[in-house]
Structure formats: C-alpha cells, structure tokens
N, C-alpha and C. Protein backbone atom coordinates (compact mmCIF):
# COMPACT_ATOMS: atom_id res chain seq x y z
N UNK A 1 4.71 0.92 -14.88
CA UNK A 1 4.45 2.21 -14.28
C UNK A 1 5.33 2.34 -13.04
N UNK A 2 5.93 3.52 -12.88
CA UNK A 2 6.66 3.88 -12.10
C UNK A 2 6.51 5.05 -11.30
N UNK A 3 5.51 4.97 -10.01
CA UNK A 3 5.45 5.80 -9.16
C UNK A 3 5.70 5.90 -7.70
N UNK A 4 6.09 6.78 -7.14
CA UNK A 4 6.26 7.17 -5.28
C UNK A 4 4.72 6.13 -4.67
N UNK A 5 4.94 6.11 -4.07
CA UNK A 5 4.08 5.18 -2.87
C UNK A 5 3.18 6.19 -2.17
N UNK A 6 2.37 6.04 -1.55
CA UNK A 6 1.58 7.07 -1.23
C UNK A 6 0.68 6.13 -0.03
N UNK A 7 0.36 6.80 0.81
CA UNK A 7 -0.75 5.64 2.10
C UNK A 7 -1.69 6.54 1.63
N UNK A 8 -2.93 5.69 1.98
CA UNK A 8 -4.33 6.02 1.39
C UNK A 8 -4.44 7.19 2.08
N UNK A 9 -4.29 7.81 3.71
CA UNK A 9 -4.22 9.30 4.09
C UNK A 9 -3.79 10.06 3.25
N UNK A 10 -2.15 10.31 2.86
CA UNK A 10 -1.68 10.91 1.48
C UNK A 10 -2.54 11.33 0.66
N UNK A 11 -2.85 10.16 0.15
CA UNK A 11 -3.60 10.16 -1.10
C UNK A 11 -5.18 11.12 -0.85
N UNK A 12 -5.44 10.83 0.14
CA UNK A 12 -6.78 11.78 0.69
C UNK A 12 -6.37 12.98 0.81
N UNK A 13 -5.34 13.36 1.36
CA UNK A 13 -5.01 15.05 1.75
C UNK A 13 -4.42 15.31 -0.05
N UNK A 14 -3.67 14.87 -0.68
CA UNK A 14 -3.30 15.08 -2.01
C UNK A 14 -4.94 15.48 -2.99
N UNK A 15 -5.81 14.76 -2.85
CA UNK A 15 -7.41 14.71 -3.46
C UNK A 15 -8.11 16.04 -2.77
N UNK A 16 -7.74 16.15 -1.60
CA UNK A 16 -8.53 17.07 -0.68
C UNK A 16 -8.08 18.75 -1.48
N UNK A 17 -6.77 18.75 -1.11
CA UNK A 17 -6.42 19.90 -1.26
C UNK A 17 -6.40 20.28 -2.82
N UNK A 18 -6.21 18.94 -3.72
CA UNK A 18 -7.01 19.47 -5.78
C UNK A 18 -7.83 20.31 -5.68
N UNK A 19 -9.38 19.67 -4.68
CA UNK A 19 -10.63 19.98 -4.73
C UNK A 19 -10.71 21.09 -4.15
N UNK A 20 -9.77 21.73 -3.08
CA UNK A 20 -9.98 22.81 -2.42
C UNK A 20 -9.31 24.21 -3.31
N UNK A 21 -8.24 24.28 -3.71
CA UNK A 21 -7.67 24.97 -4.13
C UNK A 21 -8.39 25.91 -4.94
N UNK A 22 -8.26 27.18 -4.37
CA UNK A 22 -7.19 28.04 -4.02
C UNK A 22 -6.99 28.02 -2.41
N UNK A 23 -7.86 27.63 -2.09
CA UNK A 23 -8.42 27.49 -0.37
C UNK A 23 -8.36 26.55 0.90
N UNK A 24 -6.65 25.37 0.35
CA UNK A 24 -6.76 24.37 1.04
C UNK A 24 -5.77 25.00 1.99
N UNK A 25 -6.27 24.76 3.59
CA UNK A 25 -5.33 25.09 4.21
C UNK A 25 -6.06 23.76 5.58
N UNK A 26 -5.29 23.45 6.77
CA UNK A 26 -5.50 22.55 7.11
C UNK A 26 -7.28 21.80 7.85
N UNK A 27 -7.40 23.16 8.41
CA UNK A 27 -9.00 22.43 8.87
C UNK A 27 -10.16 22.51 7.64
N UNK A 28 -9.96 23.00 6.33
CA UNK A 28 -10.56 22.85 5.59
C UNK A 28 -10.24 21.97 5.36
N UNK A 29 -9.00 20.81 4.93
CA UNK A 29 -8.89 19.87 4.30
C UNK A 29 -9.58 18.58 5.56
N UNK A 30 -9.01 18.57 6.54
CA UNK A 30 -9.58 17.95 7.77
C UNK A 30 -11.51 18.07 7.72
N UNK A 31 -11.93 18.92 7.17
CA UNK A 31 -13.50 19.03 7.04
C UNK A 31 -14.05 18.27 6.00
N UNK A 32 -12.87 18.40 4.77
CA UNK A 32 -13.21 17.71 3.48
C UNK A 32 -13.19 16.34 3.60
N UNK A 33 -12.23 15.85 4.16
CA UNK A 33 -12.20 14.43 4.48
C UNK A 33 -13.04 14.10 5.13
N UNK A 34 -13.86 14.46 6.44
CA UNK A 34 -14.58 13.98 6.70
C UNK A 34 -16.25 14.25 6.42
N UNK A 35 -16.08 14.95 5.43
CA UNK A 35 -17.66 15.12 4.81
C UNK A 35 -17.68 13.98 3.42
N UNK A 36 -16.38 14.14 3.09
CA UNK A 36 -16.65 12.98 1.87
C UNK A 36 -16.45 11.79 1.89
N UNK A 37 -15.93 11.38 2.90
CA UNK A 37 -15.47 10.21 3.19
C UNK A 37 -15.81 9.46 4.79
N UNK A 38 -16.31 10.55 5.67
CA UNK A 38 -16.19 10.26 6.99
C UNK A 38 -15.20 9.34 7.42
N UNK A 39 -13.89 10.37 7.45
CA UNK A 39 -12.71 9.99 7.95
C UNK A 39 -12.46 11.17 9.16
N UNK A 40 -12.20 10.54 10.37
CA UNK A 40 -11.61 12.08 11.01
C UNK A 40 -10.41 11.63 11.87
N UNK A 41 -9.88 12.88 10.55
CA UNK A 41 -8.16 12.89 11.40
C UNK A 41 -7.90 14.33 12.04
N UNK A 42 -7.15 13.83 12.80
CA UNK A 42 -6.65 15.07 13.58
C UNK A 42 -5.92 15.89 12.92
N UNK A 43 -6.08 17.21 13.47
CA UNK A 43 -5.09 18.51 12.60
C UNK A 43 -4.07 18.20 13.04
N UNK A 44 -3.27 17.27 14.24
CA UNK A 44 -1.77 17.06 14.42
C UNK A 44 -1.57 15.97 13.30
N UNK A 45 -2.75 15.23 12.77
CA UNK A 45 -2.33 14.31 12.16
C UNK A 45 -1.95 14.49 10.72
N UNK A 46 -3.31 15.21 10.06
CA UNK A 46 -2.90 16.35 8.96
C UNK A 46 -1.87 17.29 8.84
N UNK A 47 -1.42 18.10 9.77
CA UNK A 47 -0.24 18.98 9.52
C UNK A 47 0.99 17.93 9.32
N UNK A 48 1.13 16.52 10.12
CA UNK A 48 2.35 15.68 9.85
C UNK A 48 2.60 15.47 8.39
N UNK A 49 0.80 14.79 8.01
CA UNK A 49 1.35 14.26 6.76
C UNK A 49 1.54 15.49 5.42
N UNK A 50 0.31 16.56 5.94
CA UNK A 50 1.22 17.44 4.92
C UNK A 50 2.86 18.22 4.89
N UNK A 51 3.02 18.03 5.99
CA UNK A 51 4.62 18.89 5.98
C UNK A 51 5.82 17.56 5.75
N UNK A 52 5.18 16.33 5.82
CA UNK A 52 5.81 15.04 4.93
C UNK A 52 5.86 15.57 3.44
N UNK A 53 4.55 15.18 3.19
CA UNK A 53 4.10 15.64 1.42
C UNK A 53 5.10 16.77 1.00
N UNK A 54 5.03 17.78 2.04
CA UNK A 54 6.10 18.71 1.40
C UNK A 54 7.35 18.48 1.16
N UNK A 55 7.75 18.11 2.48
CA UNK A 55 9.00 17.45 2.29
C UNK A 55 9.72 16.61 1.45
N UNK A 56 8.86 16.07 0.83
CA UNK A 56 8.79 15.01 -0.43
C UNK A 56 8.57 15.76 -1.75
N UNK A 57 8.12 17.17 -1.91
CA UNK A 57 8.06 17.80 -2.98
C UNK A 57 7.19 17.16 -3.68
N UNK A 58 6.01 17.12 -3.01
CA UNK A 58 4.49 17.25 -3.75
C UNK A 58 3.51 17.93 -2.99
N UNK A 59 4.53 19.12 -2.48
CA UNK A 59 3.20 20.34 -1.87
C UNK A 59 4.26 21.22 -1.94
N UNK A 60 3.20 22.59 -2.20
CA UNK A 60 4.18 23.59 -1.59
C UNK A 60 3.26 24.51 -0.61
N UNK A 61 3.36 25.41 -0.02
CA UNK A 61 2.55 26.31 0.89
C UNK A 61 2.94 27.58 0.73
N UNK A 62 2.79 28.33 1.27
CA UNK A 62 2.49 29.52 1.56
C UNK A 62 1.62 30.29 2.67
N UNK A 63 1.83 31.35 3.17
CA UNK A 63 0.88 32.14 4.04
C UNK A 63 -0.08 32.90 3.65
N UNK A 64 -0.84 33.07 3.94
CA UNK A 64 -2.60 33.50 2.85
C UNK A 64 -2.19 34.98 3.94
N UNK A 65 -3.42 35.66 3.41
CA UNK A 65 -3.62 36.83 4.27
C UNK A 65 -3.58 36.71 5.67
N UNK A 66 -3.71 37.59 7.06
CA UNK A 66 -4.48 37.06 8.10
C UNK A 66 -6.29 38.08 8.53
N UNK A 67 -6.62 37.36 9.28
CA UNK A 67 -7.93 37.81 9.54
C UNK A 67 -8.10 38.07 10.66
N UNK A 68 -8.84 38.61 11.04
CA UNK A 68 -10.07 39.22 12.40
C UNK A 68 -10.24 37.92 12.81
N UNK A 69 -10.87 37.56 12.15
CA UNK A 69 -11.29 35.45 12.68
C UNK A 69 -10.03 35.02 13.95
N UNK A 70 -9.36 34.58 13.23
CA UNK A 70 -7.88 34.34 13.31
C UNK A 70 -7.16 34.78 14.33
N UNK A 71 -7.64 35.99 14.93
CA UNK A 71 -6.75 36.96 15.58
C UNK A 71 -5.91 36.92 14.92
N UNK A 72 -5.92 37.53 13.76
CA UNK A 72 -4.62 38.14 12.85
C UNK A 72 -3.74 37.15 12.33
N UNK A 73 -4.04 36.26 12.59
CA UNK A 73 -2.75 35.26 12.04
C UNK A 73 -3.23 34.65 11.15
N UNK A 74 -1.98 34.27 9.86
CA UNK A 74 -2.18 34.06 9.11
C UNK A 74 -2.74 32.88 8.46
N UNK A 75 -3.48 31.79 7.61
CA UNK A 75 -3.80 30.28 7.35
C UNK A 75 -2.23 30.23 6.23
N UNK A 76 -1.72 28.91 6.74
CA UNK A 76 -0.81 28.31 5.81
C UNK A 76 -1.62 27.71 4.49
N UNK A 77 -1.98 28.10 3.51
CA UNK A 77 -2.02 27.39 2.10
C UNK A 77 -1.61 26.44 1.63
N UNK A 78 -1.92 25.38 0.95
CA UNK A 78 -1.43 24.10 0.48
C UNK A 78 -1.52 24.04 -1.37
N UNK A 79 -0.54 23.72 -1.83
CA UNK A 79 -0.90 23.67 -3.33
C UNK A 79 -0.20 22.18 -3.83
N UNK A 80 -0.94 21.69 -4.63
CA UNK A 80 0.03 20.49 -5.33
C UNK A 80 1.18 20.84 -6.09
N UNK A 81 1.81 19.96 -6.38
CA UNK A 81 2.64 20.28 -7.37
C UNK A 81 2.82 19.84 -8.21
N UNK A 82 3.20 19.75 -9.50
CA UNK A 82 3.09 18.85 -10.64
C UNK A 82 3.59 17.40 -10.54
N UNK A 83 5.05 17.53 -9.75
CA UNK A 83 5.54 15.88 -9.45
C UNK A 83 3.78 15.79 -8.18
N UNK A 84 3.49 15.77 -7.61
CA UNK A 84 2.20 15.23 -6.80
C UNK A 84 0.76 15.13 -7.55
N UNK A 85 0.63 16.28 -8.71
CA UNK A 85 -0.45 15.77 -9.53
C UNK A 85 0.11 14.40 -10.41
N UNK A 86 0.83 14.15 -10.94
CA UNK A 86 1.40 13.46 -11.67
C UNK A 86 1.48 12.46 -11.00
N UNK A 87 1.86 11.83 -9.73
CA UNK A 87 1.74 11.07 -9.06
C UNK A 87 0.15 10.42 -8.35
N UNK A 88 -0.69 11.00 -8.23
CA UNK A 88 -2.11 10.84 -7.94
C UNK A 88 -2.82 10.65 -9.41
N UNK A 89 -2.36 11.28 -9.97
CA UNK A 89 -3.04 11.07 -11.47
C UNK A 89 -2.76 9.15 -11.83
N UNK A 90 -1.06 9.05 -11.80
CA UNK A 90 -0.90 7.45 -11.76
C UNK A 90 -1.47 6.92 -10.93
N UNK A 91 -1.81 6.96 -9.72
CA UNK A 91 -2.52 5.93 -8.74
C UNK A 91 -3.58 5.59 -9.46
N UNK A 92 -4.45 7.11 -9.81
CA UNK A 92 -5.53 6.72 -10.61
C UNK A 92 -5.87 6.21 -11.80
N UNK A 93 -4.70 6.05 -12.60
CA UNK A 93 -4.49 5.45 -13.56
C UNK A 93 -4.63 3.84 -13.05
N UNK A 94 -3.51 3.61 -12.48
CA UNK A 94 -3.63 2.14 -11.88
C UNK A 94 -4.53 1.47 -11.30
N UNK A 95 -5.38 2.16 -10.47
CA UNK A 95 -6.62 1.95 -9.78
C UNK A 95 -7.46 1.50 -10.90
N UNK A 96 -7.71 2.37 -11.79
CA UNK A 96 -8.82 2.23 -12.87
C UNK A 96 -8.48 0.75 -13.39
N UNK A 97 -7.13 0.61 -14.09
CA UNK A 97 -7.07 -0.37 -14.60
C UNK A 97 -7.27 -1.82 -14.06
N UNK A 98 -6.65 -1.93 -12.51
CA UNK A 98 -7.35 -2.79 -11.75
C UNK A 98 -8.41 -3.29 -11.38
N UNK A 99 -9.15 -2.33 -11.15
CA UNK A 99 -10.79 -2.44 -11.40
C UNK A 99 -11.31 -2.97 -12.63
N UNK A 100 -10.98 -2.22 -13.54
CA UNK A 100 -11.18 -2.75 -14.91
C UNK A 100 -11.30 -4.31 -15.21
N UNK A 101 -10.66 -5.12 -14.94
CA UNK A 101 -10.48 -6.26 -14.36
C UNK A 101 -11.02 -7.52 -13.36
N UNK A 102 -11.72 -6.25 -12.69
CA UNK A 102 -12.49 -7.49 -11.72
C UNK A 102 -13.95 -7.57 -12.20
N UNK A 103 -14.32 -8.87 -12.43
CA UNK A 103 -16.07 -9.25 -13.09
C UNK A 103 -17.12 -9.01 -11.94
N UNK A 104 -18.28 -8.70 -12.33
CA UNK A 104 -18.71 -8.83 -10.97
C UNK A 104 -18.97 -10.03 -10.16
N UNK A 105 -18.69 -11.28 -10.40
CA UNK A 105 -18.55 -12.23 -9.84
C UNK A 105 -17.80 -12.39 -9.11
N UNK A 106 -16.79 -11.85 -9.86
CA UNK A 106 -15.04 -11.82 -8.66
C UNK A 106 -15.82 -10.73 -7.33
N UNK A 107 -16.44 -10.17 -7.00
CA UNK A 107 -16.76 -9.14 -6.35
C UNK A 107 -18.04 -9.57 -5.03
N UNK A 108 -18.00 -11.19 -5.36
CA UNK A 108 -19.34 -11.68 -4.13
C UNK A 108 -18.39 -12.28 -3.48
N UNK A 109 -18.98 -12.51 -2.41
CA UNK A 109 -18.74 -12.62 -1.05
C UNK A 109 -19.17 -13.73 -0.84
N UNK A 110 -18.52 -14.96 -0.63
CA UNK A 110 -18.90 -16.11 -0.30
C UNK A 110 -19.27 -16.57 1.06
C-alpha cells in the first residue's frame, strides 16, 4: 500500500470535515474535535493544518454566504477531495488490518 503520510491532527481535521460536510468550516471542525475526541486545538492551529491539507490537494474551500452573525463576512468552507478521501480511506484500511492482528493478549499490560 502506497499512501501520503498524514499526523493524527490531519487525519482528525480530514474525519472532521467528511462528517461535517456541507458545513465544515473552521470552528465547527475545532468543536467537532473536541466533542468527539476531547482534543482542543486552536483555530490558528486548525487554519495551518487545513491550508497545509490544501496545499497538498486534499481540500478544497470556498466562501459560503455571509451573515448578520458574522458581521457580514463570509465562513471559508472545507471539502475533501477524492485524492484525500482516498487517502483516509487507506489509513483506514491499514489501521483495520493492523488491529486485525493483535489477540487480546497482545493487548495486557504487564
């Protein structure tokens, strides 16, 4: 198997924004992470790694409407992209199979 590398953050904002979509934009994904995982990263830390991800061509964005909320300005949108589903899909491929593998014996703690 032959896939891009990904740090487990990545891989969280890549999962985050699947689950969010049509609606991932950054403090939603920053909320998601830490309701499902209680992880909390910063929105400087999230906007890095997603405008990485992009950069890497496994996101793309866009500008959503703007709102009253907002004072008028607009939320940047996050979408996967097929090279980034395709790539998370293998992690999870690999993951599984690794697991697959360990007995639960292998799994105590001596």
């Amino acid at each position: 198997m032959n896939f891009d590398t990904l740090s487990v953050r990545e891989e969280m904002i890549l999962l985050a924004i699947i689950s969010l979509q049509p609606d991932a934009y950054a403090f939603a994904i920053k909320k998601a992470i830490k309701d499902e995982v209680d992880l909390a990263l910063s929105l400087g830390t999230i906007h890095t790694i997603l405008y990485r991800l992009e950069n890497r061509g496994l996101l793309k964005s866009e500008l959503g409407g703007s709102s009253d909320k907002r004072g008028g300005r607009s939320k940047r949108l996050f979408i996967v992209t097929s090279r980034g589903r395709e790539i998370v899909d293998q992690i999870q491929s690999a993951r599984q199979q690794l697991w697959s593998n360990i007995s639960p014996q292998n799994l105590s703690i001596e």
